[in-house]
N, C-alpha and C. Protein backbone atom coordinates (compact mmCIF):
# COMPACT_ATOMS: atom_id res chain seq x y z
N UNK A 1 -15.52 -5.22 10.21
CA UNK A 1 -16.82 -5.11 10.81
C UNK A 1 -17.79 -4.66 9.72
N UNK A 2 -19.09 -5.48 9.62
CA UNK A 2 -20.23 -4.81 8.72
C UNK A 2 -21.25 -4.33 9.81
N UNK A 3 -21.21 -3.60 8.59
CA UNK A 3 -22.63 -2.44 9.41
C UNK A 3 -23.94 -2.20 8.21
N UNK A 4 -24.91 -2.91 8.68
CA UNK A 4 -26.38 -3.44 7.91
C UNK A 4 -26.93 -2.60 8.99
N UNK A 5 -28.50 -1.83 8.35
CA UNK A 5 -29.32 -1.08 8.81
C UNK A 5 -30.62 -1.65 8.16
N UNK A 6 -31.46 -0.77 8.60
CA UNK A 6 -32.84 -0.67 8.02
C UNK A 6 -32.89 -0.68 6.52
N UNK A 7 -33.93 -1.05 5.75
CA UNK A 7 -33.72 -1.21 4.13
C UNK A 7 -33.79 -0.17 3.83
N UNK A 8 -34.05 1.20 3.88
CA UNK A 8 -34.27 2.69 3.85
C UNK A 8 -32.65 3.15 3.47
N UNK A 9 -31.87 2.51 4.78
CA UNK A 9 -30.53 3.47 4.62
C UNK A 9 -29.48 2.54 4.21
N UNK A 10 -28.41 3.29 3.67
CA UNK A 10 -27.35 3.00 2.71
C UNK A 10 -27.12 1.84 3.41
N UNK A 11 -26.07 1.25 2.34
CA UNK A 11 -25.47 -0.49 3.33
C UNK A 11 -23.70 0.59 3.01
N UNK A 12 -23.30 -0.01 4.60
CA UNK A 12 -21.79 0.89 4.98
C UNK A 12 -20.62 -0.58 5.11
N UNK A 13 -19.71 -0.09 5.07
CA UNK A 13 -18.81 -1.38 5.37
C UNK A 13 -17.79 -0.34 5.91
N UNK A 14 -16.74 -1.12 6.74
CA UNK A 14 -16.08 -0.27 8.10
C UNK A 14 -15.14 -1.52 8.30
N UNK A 15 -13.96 -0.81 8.41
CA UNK A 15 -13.23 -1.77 8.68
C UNK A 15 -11.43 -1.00 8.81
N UNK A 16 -10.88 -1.11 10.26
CA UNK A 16 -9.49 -0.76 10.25
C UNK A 16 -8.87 -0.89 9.53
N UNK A 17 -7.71 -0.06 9.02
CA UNK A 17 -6.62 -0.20 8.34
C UNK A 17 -5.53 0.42 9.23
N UNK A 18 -4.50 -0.60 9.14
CA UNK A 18 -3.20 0.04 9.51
C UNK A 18 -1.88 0.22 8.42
N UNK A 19 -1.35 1.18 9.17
CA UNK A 19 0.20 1.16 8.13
C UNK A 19 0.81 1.66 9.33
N UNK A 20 2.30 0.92 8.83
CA UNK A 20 3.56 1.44 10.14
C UNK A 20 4.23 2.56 9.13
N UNK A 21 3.82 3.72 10.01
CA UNK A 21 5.31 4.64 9.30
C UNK A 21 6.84 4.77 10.21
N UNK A 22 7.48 5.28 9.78
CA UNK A 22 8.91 5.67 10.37
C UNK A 22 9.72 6.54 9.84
N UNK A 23 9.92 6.94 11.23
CA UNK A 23 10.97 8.57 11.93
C UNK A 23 12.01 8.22 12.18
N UNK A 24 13.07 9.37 12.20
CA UNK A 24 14.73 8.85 13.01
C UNK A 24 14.76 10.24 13.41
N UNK A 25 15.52 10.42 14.44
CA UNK A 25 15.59 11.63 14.91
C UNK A 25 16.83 12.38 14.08
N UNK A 26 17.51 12.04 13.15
CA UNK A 26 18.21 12.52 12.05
C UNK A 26 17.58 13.10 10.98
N UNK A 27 16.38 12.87 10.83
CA UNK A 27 14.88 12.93 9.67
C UNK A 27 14.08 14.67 10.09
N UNK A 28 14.40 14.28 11.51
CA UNK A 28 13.79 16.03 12.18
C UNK A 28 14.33 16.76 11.30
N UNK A 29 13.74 17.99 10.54
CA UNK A 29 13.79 18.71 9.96
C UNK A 29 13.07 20.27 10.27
N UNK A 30 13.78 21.50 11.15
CA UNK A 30 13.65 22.86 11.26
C UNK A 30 11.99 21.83 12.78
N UNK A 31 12.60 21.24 13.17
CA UNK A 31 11.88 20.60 14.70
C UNK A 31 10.67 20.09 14.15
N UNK A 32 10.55 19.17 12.74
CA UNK A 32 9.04 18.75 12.39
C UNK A 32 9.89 17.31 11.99
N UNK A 33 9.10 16.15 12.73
CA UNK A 33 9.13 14.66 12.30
C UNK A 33 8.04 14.45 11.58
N UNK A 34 7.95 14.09 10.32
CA UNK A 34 7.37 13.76 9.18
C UNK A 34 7.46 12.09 8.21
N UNK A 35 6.98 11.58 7.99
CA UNK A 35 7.06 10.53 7.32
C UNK A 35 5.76 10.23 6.11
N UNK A 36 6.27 9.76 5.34
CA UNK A 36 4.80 9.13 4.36
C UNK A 36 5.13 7.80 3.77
N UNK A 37 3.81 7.27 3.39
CA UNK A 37 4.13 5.59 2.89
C UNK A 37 2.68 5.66 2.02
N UNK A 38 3.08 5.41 0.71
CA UNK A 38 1.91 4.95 0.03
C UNK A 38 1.15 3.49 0.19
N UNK A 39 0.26 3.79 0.69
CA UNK A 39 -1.04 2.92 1.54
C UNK A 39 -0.86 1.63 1.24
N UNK A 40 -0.71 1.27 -0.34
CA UNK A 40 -0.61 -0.03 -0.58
C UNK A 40 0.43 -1.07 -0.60
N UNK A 41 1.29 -0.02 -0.09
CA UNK A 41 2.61 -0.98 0.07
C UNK A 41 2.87 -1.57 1.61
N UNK A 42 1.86 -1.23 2.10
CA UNK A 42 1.75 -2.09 3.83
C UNK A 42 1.52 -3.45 3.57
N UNK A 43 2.37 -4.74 4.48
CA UNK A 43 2.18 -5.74 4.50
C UNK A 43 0.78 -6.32 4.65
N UNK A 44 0.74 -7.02 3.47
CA UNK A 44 -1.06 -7.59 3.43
C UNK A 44 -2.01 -6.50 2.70
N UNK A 45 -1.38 -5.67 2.27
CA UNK A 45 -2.17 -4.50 1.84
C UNK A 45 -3.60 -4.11 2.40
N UNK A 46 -3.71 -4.09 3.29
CA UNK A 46 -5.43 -3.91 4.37
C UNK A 46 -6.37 -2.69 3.60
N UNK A 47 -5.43 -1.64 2.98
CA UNK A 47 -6.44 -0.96 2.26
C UNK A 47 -7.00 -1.47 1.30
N UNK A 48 -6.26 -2.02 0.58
CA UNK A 48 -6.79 -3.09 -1.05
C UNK A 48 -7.45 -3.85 -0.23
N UNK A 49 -7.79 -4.92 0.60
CA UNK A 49 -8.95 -5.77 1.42
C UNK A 49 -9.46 -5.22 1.94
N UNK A 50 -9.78 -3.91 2.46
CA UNK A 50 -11.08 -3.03 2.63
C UNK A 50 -11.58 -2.28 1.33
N UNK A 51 -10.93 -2.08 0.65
CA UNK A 51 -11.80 -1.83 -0.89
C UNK A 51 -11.95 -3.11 -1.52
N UNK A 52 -11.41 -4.00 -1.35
CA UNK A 52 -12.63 -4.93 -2.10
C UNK A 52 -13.56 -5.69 -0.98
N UNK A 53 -13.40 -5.99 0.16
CA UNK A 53 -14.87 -6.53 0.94
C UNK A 53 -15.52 -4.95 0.60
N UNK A 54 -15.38 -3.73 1.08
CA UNK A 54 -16.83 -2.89 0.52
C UNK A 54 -17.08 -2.75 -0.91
N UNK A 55 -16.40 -3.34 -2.08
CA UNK A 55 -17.13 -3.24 -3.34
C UNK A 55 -17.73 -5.35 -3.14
N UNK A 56 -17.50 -6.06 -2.63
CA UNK A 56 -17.96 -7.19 -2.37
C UNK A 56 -19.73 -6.89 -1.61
N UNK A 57 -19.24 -5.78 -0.76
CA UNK A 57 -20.57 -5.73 -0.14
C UNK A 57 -21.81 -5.09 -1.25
N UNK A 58 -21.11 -3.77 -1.80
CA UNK A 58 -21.88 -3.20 -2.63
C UNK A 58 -22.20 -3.77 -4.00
N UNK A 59 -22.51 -5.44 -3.61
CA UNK A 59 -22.69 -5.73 -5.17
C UNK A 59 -21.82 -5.35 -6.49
N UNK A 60 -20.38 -5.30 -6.04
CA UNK A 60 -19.31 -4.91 -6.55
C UNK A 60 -19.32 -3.54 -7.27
N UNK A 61 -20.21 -2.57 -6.60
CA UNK A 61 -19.61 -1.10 -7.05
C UNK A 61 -18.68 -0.65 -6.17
N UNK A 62 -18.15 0.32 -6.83
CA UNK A 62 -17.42 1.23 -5.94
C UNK A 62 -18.26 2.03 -5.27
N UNK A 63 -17.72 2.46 -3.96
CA UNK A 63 -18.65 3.26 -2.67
C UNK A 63 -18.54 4.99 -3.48
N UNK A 64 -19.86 5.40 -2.87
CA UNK A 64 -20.07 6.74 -3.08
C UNK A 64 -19.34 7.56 -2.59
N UNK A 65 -18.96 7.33 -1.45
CA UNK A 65 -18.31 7.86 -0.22
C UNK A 65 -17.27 7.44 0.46
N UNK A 66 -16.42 7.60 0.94
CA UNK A 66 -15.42 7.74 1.96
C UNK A 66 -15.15 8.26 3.45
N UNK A 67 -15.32 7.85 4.79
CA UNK A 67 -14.99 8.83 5.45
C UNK A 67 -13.98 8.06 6.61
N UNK A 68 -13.30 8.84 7.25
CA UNK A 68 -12.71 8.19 8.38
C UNK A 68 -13.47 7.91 9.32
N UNK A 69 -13.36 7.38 10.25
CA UNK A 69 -14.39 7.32 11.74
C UNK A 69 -13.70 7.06 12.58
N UNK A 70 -12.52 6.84 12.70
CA UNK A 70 -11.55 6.51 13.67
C UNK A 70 -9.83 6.64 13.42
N UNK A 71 -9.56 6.97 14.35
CA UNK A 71 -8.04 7.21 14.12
C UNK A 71 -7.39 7.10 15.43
N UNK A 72 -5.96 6.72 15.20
CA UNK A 72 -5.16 6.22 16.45
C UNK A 72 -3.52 6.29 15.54
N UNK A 73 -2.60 6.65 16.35
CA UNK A 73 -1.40 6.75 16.89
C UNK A 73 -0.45 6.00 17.56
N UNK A 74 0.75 5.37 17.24
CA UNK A 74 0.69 4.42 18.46
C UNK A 74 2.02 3.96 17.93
N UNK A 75 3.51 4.20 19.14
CA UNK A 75 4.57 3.88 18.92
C UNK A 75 4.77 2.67 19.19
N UNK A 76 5.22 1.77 18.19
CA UNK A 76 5.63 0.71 18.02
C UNK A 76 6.47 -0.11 19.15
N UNK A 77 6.74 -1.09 20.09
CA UNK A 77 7.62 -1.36 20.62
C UNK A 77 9.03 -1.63 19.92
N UNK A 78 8.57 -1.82 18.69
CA UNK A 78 10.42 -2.31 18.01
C UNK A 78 11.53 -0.52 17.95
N UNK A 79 10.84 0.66 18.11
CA UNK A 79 11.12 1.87 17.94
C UNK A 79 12.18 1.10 19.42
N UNK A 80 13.62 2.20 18.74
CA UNK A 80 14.45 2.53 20.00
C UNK A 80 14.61 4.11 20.06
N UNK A 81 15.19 4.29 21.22
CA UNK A 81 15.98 5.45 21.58
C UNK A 81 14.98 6.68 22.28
N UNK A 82 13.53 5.99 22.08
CA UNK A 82 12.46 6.83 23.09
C UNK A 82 11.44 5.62 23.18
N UNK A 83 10.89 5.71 24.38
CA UNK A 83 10.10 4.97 24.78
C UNK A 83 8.45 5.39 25.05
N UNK A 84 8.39 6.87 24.93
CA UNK A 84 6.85 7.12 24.55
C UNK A 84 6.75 8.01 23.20
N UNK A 85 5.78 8.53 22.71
CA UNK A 85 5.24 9.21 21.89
C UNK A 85 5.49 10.81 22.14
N UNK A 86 5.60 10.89 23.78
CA UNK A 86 6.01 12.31 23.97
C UNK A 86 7.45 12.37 24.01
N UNK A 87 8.29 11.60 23.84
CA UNK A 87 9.45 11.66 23.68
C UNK A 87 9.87 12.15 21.49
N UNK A 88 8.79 12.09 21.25
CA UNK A 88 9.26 11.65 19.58
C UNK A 88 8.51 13.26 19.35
N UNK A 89 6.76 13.60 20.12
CA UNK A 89 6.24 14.79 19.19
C UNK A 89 5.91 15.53 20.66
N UNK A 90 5.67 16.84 20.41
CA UNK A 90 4.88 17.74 20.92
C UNK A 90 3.99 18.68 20.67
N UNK A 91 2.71 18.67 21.20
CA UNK A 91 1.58 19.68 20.59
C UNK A 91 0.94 18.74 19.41
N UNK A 92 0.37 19.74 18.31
CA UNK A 92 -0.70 18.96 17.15
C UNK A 92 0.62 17.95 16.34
N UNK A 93 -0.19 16.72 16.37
CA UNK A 93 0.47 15.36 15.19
C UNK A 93 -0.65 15.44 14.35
N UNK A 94 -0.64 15.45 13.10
CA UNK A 94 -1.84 15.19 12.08
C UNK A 94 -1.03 13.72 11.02
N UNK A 95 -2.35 13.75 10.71
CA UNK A 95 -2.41 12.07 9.49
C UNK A 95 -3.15 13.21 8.27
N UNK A 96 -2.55 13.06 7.20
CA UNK A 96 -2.59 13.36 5.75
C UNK A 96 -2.56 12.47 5.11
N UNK A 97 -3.27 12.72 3.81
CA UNK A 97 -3.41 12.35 2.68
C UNK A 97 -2.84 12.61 1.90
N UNK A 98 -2.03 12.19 0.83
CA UNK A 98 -1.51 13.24 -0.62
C UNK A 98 -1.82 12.17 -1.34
N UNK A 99 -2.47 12.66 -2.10
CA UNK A 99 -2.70 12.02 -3.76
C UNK A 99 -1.97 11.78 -4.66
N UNK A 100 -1.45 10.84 -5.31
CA UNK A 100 -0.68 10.64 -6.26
C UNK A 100 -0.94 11.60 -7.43
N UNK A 101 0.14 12.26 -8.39
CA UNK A 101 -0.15 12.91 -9.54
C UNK A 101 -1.08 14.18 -9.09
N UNK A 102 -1.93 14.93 -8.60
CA UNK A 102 -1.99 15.79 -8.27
C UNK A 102 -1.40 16.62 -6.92
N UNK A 103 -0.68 15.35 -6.13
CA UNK A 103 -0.19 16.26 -4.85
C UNK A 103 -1.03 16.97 -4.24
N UNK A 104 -2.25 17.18 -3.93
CA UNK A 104 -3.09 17.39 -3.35
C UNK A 104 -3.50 16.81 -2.40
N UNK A 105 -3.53 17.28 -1.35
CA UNK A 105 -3.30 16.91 0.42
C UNK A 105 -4.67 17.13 1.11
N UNK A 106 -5.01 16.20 1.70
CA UNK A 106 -6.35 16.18 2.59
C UNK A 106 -6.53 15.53 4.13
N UNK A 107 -6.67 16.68 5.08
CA UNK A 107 -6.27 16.41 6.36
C UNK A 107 -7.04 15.17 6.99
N UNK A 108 -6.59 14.20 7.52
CA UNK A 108 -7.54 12.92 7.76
C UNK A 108 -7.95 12.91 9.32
N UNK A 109 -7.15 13.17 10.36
CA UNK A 109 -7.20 13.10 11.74
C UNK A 109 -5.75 13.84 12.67
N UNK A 110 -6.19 14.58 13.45
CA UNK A 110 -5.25 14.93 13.91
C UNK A 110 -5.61 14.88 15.65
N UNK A 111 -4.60 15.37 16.50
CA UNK A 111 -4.26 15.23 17.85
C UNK A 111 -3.35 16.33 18.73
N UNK A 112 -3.43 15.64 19.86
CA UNK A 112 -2.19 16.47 20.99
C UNK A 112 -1.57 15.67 21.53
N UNK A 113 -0.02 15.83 21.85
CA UNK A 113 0.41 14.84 22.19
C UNK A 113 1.49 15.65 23.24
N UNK A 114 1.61 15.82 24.36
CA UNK A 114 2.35 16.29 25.24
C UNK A 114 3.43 15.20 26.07
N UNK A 115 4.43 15.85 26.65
CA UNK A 115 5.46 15.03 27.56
C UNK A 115 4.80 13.57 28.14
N UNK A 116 3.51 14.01 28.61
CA UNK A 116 3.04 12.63 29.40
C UNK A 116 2.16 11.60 28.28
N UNK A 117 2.08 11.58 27.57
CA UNK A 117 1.81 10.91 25.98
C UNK A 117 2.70 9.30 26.13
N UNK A 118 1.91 8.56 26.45
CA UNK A 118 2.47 7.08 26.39
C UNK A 118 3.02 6.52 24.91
N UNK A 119 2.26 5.73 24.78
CA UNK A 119 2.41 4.67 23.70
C UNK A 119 1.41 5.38 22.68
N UNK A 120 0.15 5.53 22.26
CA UNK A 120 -0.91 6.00 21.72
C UNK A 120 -2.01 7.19 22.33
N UNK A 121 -2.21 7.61 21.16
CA UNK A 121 -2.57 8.80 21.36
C UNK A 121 -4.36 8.38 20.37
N UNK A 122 -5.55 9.08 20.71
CA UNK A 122 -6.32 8.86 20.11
C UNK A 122 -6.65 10.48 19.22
N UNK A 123 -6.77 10.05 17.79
CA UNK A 123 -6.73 11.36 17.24
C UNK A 123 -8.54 11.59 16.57
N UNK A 124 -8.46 12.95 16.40
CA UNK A 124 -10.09 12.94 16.02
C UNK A 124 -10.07 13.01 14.22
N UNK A 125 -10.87 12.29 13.68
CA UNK A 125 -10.76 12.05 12.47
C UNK A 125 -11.67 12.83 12.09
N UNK A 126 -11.28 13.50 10.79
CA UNK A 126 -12.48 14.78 9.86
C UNK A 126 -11.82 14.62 8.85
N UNK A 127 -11.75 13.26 7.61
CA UNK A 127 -11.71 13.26 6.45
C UNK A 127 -13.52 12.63 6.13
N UNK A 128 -13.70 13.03 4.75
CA UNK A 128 -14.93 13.18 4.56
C UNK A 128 -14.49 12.72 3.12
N UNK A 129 -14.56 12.26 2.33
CA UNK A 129 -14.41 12.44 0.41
C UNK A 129 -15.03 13.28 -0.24
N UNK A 130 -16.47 13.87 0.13
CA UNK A 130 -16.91 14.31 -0.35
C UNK A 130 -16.28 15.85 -0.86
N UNK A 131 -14.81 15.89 -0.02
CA UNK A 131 -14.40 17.12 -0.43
C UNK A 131 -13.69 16.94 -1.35
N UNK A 132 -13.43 16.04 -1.77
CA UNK A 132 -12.23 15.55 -2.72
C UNK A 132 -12.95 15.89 -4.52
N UNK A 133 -12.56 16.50 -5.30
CA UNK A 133 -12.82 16.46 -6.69
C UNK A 133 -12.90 15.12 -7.35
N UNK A 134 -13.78 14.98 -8.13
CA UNK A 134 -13.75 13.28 -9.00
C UNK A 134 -11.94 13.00 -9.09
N UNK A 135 -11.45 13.50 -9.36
CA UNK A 135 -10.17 13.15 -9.64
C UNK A 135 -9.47 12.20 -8.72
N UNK A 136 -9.49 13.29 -7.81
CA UNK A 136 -8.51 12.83 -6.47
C UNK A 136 -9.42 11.59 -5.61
N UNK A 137 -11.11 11.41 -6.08
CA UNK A 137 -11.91 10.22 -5.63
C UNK A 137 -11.37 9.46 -6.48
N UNK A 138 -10.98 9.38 -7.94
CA UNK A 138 -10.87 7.61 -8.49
C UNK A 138 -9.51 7.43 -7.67
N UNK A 139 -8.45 8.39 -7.76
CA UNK A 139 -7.06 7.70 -6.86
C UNK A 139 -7.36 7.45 -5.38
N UNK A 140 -8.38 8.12 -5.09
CA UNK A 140 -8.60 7.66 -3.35
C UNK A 140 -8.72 5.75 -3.47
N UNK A 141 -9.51 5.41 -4.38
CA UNK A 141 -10.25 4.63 -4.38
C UNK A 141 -9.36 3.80 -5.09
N UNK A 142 -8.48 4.07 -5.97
CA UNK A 142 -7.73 2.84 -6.43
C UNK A 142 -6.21 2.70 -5.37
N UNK A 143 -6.34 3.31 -4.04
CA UNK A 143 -5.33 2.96 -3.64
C UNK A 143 -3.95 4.36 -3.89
N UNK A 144 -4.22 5.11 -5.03
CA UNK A 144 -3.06 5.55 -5.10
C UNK A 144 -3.07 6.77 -4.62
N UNK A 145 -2.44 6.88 -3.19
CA UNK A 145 -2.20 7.82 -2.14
C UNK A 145 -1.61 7.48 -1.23
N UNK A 146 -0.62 8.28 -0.73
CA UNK A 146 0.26 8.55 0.47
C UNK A 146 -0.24 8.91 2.08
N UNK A 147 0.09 7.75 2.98
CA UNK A 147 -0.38 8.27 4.15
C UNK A 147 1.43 9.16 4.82
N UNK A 148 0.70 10.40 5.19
CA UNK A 148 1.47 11.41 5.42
C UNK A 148 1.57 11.36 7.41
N UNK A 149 2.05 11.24 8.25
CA UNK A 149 2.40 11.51 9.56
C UNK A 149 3.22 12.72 10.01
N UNK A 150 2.45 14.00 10.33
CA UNK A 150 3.75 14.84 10.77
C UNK A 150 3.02 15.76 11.79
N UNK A 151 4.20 16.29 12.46
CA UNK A 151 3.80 16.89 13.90
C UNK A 151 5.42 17.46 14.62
N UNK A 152 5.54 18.51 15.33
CA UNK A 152 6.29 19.27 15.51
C UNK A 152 7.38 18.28 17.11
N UNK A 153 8.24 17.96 16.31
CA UNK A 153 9.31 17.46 17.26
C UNK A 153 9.64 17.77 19.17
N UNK A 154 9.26 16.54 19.46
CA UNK A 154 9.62 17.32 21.30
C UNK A 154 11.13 17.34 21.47
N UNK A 155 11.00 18.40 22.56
CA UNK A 155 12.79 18.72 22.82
C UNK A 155 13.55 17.59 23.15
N UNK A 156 14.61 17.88 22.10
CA UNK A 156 15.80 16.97 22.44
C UNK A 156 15.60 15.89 21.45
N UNK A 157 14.02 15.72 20.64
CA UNK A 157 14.40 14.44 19.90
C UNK A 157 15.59 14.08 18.89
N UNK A 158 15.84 15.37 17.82
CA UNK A 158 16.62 15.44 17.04
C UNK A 158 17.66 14.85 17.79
N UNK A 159 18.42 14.98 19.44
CA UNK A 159 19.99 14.56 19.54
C UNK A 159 19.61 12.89 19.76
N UNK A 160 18.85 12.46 19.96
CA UNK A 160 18.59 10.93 21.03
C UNK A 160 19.30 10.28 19.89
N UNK A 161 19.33 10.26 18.31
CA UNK A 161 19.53 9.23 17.47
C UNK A 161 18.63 8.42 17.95
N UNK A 162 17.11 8.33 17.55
CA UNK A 162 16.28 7.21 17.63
C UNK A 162 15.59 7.33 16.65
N UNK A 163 15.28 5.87 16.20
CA UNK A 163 14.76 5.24 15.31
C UNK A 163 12.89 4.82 15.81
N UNK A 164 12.16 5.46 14.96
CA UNK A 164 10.58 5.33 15.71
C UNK A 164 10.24 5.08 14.10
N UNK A 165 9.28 3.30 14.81
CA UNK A 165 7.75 2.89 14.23
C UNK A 165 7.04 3.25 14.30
N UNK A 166 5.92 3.92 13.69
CA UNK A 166 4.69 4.70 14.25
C UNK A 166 3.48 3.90 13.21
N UNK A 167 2.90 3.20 14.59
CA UNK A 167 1.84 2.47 13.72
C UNK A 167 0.55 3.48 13.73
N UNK A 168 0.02 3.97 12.52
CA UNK A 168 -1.36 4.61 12.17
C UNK A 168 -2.37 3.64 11.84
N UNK A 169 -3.63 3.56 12.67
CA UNK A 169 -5.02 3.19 12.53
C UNK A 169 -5.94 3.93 12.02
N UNK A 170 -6.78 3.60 10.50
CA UNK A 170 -7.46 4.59 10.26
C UNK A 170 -8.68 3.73 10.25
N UNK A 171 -9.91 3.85 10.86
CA UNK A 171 -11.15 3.18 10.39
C UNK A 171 -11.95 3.82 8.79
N UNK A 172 -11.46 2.85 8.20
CA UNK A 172 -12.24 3.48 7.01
C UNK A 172 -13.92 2.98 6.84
N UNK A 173 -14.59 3.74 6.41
CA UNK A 173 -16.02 3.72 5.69
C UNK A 173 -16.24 3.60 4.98
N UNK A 174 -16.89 2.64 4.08
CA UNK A 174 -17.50 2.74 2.61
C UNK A 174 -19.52 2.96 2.59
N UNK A 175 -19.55 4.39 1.67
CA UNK A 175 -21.01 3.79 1.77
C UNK A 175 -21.41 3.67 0.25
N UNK A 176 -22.66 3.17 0.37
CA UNK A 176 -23.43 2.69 -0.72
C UNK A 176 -23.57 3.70 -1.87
């Protein structure tokens, strides 16, 4: 999706990205399911085609900015051995960032996810770049970072032996 305004204000480009992460209930660790996948290794790479349509838009610069605007949660149907989301977490699930080479972690969107928790969960997103040091902005921006999934295990997941897809939606922002 593009987003054009008045000639006054920035030109933004917006556009979903997904990545599937994955849990096993063998992976639970002291009752926390955790997973990470560096961004660009998702099929089709959607982050690399949202950084280049917004440096396409911006007259091929790189964006000033970064922010999330949307975020979502959402167990996969190919997942076995639980059939909702409240079967896999309970209480706060957050989406992280870690940066390549500095390991430096930046909270992107987080949530609640209780027993009655279907398929998806909608999480509130508060990543911003502007908090990020030049550093950890050129790796934002070339891709090299880890999307992080973790959130405190609901009872009983550890025994089920199940295997969970967890597809993450992040709407990313580029501005001018």
């Amino acid at each position: 999706m593009v987003l054009g305004a008045c000639a006054d204000e920035p030109v933004t480009y917006s556009e979903p990205v997904g990545i599937r992460l994955q849990a096993s209930s063998a992976s639970a660790t002291n009752g926390i399911v955790t997973d990470d996948k560096q961004i660009t290794t998702e099929q089709g790479n959607p982050y690399g085609h949202f950084m280049t349509s917004a440096k396409d838009l911006l007259a091929g610069k790189a964006p000033s900015a970064i922010v999330i605007e949307g975020a979502t949660l959402q167990l996969a149907p190919s997942s076995t051995g639980v059939g909702t989301l409240g079967e896999v977490f309970t209480g706060s699930v957050s989406v992280d960032f870690l940066i390549n080479d500095s390991n430096n972690s930046y909270g992107v969107a987080s949530g609640e996810v209780d027993a009655q928790t279907a398929g998806t969960v909608e999480l509130d997103p508060h990543f911003d770049s502007a908090a990020l040091p030049e550093f950890d902005y050129l790796k934002l921006l070339g891709g090299n970072f880890k999307v992080v999934v973790r959130g405190t295990a609901a009872g009983g997941f550890a025994d089920k032996a199940a295997k969970v897809d967890l597809d993450a939606t992040l709407t990313f922002s580029a501005f001018e």
